[in-house]
Each structure stands twice: as structure tokens, then as C-alpha cells.
PDB file of N, CA and C in Angstrom:
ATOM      1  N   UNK A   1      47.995 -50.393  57.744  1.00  0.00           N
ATOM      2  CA  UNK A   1      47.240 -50.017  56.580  1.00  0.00           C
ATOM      3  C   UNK A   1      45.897 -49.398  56.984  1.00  0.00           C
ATOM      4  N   UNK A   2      45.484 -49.991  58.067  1.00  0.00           N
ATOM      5  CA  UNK A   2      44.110 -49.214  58.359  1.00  0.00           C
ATOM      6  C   UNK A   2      44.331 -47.829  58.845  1.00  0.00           C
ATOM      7  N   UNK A   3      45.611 -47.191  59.331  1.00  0.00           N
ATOM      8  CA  UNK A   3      45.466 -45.807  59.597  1.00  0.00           C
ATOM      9  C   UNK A   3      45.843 -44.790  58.111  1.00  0.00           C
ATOM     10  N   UNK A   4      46.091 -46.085  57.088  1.00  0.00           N
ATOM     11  CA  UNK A   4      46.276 -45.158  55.556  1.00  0.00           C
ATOM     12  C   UNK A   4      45.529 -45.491  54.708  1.00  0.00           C
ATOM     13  N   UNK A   5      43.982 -45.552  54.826  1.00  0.00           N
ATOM     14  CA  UNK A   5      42.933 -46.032  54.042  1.00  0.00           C
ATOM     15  C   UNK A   5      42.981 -45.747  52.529  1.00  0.00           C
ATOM     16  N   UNK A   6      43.687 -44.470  52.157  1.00  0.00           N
ATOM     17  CA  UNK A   6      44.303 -44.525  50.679  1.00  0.00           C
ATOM     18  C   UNK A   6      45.140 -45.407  50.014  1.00  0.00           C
ATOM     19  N   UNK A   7      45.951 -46.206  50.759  1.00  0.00           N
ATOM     20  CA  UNK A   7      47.130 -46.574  50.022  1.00  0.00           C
ATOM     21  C   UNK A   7      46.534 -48.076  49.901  1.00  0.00           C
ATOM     22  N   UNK A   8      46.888 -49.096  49.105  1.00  0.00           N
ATOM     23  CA  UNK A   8      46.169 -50.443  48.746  1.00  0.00           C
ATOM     24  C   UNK A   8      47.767 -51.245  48.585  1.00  0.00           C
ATOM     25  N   UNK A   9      47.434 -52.050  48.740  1.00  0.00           N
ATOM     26  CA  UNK A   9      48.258 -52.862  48.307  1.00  0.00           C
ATOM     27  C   UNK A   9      47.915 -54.099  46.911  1.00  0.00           C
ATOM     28  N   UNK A  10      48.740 -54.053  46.133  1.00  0.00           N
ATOM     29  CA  UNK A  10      48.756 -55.095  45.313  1.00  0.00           C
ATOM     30  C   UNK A  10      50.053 -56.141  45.088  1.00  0.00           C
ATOM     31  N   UNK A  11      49.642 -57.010  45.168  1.00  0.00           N
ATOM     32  CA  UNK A  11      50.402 -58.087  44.818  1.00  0.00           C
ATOM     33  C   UNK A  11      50.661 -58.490  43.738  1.00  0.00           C
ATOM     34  N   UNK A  12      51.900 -58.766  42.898  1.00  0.00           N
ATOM     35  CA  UNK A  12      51.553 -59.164  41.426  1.00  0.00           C
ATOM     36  C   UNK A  12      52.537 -60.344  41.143  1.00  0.00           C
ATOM     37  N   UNK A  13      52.471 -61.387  40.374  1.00  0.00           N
ATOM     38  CA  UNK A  13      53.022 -62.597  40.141  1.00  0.00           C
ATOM     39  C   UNK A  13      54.795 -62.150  39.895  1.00  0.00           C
ATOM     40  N   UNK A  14      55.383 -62.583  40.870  1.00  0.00           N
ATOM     41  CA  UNK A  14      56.768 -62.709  40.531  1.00  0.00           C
ATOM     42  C   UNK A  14      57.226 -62.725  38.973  1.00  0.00           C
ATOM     43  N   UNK A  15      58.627 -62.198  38.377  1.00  0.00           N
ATOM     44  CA  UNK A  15      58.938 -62.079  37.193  1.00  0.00           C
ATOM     45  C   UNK A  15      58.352 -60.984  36.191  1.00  0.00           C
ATOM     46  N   UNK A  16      57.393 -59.653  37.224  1.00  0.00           N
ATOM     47  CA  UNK A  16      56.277 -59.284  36.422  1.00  0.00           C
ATOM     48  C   UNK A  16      56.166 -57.839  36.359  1.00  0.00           C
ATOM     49  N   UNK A  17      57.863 -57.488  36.394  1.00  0.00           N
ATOM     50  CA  UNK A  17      58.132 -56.541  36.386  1.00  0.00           C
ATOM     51  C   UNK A  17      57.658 -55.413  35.597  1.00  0.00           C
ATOM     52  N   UNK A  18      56.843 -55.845  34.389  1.00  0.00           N
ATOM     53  CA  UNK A  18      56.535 -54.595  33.262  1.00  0.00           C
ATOM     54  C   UNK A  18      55.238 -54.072  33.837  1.00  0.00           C
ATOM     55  N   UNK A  19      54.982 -54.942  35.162  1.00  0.00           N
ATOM     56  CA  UNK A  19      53.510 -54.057  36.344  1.00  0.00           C
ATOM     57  C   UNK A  19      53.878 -53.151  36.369  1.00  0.00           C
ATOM     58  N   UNK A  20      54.960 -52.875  37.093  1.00  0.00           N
ATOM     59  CA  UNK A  20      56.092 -51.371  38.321  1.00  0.00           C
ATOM     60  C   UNK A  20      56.218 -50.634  36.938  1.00  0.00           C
ATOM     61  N   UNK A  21      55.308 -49.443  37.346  1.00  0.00           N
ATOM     62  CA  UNK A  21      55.519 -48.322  36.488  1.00  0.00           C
ATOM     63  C   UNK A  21      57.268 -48.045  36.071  1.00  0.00           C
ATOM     64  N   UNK A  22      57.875 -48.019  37.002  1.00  0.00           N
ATOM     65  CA  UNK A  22      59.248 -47.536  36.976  1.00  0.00           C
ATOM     66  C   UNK A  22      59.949 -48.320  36.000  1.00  0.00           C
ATOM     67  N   UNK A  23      59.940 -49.779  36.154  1.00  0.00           N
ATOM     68  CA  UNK A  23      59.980 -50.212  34.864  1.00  0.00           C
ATOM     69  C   UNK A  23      59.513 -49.957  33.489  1.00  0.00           C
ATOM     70  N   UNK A  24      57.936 -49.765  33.703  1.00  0.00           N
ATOM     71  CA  UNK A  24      57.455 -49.333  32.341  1.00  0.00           C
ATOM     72  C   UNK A  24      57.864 -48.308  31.663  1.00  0.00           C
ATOM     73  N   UNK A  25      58.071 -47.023  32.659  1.00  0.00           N
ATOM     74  CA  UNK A  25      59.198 -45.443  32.280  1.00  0.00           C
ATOM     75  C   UNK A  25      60.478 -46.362  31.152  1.00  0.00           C
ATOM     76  N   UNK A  26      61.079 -46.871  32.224  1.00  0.00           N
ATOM     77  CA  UNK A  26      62.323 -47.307  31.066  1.00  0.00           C
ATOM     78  C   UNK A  26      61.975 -47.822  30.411  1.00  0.00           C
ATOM     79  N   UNK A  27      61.260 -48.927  30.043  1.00  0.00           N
ATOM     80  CA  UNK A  27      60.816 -49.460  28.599  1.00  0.00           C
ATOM     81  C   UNK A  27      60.468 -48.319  27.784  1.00  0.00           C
ATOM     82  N   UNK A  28      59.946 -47.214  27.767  1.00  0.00           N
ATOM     83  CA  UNK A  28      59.399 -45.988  26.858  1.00  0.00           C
ATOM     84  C   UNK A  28      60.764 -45.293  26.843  1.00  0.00           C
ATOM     85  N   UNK A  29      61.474 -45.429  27.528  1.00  0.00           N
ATOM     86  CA  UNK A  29      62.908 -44.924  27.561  1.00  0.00           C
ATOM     87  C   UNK A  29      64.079 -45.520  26.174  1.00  0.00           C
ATOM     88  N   UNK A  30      63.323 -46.611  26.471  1.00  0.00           N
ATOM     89  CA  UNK A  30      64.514 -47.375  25.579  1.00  0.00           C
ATOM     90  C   UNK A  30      63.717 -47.187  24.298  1.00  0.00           C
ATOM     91  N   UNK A  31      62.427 -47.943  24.265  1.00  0.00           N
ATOM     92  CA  UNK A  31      61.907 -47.745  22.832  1.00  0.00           C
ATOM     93  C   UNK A  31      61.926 -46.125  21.913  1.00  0.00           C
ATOM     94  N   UNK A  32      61.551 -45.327  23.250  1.00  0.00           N
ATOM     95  CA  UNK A  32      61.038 -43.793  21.917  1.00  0.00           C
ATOM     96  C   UNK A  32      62.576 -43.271  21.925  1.00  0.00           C
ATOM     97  N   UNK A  33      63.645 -43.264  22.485  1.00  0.00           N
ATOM     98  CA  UNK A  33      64.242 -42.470  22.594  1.00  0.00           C
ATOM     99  C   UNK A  33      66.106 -43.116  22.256  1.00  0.00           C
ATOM    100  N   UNK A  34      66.292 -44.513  22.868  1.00  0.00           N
ATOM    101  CA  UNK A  34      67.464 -45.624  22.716  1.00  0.00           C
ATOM    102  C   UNK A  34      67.473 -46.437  21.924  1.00  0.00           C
ATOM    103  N   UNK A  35      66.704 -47.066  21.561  1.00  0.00           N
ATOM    104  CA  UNK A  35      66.400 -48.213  20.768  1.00  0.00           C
ATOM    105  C   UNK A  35      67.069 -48.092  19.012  1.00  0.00           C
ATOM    106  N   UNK A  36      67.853 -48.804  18.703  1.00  0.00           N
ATOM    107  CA  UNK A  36      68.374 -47.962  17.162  1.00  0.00           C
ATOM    108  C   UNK A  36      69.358 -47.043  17.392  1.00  0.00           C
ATOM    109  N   UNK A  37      69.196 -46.573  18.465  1.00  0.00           N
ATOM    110  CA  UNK A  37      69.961 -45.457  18.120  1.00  0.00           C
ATOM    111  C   UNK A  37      71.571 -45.655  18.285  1.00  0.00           C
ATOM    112  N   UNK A  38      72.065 -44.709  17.543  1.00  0.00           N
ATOM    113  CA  UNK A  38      73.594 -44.449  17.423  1.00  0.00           C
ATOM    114  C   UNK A  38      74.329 -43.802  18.116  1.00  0.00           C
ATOM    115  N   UNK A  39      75.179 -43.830  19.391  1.00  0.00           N
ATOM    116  CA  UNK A  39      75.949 -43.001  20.311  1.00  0.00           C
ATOM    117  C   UNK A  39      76.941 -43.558  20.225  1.00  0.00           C
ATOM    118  N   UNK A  40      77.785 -42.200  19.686  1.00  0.00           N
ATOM    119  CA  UNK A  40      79.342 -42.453  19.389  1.00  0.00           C
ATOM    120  C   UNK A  40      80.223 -41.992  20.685  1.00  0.00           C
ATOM    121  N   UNK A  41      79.046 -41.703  21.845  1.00  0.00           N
ATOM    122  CA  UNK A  41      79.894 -41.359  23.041  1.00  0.00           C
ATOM    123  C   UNK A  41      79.199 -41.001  24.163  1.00  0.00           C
ATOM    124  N   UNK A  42      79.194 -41.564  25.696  1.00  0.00           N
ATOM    125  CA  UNK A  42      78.524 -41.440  26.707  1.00  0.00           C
ATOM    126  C   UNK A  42      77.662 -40.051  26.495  1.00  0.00           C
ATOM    127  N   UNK A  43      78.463 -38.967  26.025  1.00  0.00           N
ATOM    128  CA  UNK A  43      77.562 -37.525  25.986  1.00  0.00           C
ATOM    129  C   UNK A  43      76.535 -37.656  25.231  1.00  0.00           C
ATOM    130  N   UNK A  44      76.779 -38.447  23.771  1.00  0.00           N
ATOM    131  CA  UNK A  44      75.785 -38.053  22.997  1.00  0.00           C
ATOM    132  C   UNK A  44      75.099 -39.359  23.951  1.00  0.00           C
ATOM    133  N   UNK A  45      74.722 -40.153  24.525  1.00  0.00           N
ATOM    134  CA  UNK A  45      73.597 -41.060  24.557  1.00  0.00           C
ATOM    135  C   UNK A  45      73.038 -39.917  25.773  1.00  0.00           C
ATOM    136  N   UNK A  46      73.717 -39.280  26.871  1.00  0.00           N
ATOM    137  CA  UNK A  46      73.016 -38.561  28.280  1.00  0.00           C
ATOM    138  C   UNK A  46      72.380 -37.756  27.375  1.00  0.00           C
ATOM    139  N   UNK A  47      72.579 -36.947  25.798  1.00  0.00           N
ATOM    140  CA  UNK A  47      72.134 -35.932  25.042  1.00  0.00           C
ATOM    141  C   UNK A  47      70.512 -36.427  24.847  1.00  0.00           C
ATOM    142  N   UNK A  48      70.330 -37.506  24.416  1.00  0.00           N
ATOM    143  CA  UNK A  48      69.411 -38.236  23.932  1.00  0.00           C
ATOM    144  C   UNK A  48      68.325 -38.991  25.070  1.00  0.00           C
ATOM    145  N   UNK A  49      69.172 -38.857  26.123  1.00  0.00           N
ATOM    146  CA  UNK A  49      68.429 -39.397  27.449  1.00  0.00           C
ATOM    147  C   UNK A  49      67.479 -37.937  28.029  1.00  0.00           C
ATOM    148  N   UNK A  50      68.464 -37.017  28.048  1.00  0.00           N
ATOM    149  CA  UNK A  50      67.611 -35.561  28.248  1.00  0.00           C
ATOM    150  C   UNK A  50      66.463 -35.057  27.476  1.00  0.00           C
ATOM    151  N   UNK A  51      66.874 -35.161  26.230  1.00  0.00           N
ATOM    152  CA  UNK A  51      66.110 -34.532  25.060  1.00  0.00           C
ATOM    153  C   UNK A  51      64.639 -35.531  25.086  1.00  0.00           C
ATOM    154  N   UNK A  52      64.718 -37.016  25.619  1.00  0.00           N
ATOM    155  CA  UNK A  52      63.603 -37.463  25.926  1.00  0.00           C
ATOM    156  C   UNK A  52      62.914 -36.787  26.994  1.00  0.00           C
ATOM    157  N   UNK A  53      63.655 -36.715  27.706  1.00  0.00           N
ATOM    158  CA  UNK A  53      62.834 -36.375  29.694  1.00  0.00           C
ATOM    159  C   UNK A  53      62.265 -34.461  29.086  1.00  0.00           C
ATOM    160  N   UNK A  54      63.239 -33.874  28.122  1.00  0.00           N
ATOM    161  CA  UNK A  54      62.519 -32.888  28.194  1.00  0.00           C
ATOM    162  C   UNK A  54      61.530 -32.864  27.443  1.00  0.00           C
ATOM    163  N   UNK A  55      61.156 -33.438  26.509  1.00  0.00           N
ATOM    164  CA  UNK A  55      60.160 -33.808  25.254  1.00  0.00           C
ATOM    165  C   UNK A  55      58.847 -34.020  26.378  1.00  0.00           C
ATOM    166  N   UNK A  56      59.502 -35.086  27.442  1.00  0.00           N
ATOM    167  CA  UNK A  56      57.864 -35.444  28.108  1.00  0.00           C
ATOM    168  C   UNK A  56      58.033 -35.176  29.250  1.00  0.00           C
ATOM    169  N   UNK A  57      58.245 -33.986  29.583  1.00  0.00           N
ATOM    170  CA  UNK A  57      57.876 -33.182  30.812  1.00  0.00           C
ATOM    171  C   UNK A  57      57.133 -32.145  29.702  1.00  0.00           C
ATOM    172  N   UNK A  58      57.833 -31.508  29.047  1.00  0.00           N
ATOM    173  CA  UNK A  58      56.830 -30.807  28.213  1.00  0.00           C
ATOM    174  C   UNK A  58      55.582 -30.953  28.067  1.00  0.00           C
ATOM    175  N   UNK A  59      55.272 -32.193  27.820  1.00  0.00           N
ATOM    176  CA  UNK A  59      53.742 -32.717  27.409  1.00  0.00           C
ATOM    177  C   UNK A  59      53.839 -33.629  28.516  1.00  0.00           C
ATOM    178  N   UNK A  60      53.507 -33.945  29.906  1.00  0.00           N
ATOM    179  CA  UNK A  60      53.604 -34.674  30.904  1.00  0.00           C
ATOM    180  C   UNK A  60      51.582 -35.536  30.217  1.00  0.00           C
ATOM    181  N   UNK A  61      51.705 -36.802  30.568  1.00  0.00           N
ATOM    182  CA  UNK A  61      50.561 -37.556  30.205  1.00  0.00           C
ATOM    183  C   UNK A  61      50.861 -38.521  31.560  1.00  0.00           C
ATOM    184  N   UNK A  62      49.539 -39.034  31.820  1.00  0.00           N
ATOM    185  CA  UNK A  62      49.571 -40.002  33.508  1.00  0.00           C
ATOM    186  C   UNK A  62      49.535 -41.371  32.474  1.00  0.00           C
ATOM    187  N   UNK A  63      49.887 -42.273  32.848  1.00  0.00           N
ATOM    188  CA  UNK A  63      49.761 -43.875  32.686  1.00  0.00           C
ATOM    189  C   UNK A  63      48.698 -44.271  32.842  1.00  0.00           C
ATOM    190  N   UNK A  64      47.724 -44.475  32.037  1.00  0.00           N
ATOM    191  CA  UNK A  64      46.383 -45.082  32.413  1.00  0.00           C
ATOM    192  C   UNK A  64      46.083 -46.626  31.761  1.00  0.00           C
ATOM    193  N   UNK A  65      46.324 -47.676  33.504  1.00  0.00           N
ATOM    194  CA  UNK A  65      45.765 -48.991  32.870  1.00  0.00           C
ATOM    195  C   UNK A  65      44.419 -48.823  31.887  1.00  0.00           C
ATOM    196  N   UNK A  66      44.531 -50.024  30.970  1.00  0.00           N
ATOM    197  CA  UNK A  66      43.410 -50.405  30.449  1.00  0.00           C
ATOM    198  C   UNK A  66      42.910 -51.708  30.837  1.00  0.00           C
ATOM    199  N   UNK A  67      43.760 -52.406  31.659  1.00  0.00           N
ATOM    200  CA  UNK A  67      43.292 -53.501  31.995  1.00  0.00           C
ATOM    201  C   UNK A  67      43.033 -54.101  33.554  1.00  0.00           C
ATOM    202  N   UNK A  68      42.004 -54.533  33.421  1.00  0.00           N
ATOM    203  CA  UNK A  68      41.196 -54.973  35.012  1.00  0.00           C
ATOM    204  C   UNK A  68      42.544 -55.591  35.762  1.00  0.00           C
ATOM    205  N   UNK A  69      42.280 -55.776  36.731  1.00  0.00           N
ATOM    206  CA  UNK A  69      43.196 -56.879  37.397  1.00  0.00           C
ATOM    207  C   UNK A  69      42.649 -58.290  36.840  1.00  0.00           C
ATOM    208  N   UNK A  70      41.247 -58.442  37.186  1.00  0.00           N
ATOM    209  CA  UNK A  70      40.974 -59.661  36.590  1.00  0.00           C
ATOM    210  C   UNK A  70      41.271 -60.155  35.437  1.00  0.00           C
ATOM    211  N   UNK A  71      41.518 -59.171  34.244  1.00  0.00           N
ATOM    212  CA  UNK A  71      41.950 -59.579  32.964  1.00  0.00           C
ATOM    213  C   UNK A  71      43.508 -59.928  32.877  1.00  0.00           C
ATOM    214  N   UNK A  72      44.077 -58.995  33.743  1.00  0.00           N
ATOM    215  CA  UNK A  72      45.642 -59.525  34.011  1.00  0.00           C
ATOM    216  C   UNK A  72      45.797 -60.911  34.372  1.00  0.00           C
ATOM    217  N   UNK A  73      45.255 -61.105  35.318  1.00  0.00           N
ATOM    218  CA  UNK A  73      45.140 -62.357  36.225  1.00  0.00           C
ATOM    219  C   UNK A  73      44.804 -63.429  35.375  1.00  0.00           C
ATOM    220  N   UNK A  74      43.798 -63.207  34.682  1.00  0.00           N
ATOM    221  CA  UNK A  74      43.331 -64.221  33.884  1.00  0.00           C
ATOM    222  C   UNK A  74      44.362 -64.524  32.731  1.00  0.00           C
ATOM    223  N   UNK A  75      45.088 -63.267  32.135  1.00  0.00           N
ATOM    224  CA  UNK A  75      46.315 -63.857  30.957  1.00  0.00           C
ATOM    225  C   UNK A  75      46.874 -64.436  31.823  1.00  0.00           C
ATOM    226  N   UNK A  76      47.432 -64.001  33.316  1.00  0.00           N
ATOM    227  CA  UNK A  76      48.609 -64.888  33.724  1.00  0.00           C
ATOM    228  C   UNK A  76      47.821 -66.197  34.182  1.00  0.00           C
ATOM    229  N   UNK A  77      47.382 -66.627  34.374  1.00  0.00           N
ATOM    230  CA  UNK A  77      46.613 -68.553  34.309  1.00  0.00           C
ATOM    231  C   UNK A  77      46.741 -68.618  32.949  1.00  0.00           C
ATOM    232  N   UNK A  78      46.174 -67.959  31.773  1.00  0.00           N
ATOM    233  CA  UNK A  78      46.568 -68.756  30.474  1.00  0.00           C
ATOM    234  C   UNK A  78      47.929 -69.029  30.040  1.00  0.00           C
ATOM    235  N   UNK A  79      48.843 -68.266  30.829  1.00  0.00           N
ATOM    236  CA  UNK A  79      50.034 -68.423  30.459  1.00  0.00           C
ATOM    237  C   UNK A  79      50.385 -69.514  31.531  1.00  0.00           C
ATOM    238  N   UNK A  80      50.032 -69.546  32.403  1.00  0.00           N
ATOM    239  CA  UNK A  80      50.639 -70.750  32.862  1.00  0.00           C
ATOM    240  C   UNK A  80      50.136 -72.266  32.535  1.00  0.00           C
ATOM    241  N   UNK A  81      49.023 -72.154  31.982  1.00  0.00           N
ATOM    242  CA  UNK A  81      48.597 -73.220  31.702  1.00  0.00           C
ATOM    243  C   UNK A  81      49.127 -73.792  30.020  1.00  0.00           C
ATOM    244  N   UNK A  82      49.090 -72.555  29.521  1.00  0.00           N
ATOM    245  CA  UNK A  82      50.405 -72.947  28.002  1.00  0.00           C
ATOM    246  C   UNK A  82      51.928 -73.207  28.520  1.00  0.00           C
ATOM    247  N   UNK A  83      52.506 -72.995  29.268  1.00  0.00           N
ATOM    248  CA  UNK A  83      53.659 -72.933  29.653  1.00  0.00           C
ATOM    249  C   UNK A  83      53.340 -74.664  30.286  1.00  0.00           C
ATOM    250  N   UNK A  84      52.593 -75.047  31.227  1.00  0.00           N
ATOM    251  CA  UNK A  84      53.011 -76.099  31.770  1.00  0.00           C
ATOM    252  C   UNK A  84      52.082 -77.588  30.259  1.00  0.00           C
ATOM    253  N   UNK A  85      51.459 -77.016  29.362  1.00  0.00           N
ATOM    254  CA  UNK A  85      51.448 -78.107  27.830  1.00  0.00           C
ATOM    255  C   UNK A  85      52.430 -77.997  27.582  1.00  0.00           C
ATOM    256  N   UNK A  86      52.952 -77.021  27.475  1.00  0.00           N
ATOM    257  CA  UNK A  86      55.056 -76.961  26.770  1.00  0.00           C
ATOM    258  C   UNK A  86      55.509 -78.091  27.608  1.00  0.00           C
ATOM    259  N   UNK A  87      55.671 -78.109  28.869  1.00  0.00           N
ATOM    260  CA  UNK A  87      56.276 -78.473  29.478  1.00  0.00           C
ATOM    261  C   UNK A  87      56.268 -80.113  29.531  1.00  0.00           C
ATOM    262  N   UNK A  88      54.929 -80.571  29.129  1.00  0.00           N
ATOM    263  CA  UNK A  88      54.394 -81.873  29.148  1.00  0.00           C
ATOM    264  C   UNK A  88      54.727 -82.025  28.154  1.00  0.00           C
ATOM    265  N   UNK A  89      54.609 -81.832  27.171  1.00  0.00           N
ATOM    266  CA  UNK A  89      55.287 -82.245  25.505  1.00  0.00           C
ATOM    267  C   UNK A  89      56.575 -82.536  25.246  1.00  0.00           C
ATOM    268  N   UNK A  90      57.848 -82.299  26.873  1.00  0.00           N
ATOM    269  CA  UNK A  90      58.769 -82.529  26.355  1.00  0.00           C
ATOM    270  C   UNK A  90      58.917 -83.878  26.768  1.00  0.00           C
TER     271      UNK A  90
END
């Protein structure tokens, strides 16, 4: 890492997949474009898979967090700390 002073590494809590952009792509995949929708046949859903990718290459926009790491970090301790009162209550 020290001969690639650009690249960083982050670590993020296991299970926490909606971090990895690539995940997040498909979630916007499914919601704007799958979600509801009606395919009466592999073509029409690849129809609907395209017609997204070309919609937003058209208008290409970057992913911009809004949130610190520290603010991440900090929901995930509140969530674990609600998760383990659940857990004591049973």
C-alpha cells in the first residue's frame, strides 16, 4: 500500500453489503427499473434491463456519500446495541 498512496483501504462490518457500490447499482436496478414490473418473457425483462443502463449512461451521475464514516459507524453500534436489548428480552 505504501507504493499506492492513492488507494485506501476500508473495512466495513460484515453483512454490509449495501456499502459495495456494486451492490448499491443493483438495488437502483431493481427499484427504478424491476421492481413491479411485469415480464411476460426473459426478452422483455433484458428489454427493461437495457432501457435502464441506457436511460443512465445518458445522464451518467457519480454516487456521492452523504455520510461520514463516523456516522456510519456510529448507526452500526446503535444497531447493535438495539439488537443485543432484543436479544435480552427474550
Amino acid at each position: 500500500m505504501a507504493k499506492h498512496p492513492r488507494f485506501h483501504l476500508h473495512f466495513i462490518p460484515t453483512f454490509s453489503s449495501w456499502l459495495n457500490l456494486v451492490e448499491r447499482w443493483f438495488w437502483d436496478l431493481t427499484e427504478k427499473a424491476l421492481h413491479r414490473g411485469v415480464f411476460h418473457s426473459v426478452n422483455e425483462l433484458i428489454t427493461a434491463i437495457e432501457d435502464y443502463l441506457k436511460a443512465t449512461n445518458d445522464n451518467p451521475k457519480p454516487f456521492i456519500w452523504t455520510a461520514t464514516a463516523e456516522q456510519i459507524l456510529a448507526k452500526v453500534a446503535r444497531g447493535r446495541v438495539t439488537l443485543q436489548q432484543a436479544k435480552n428480552q427474550l
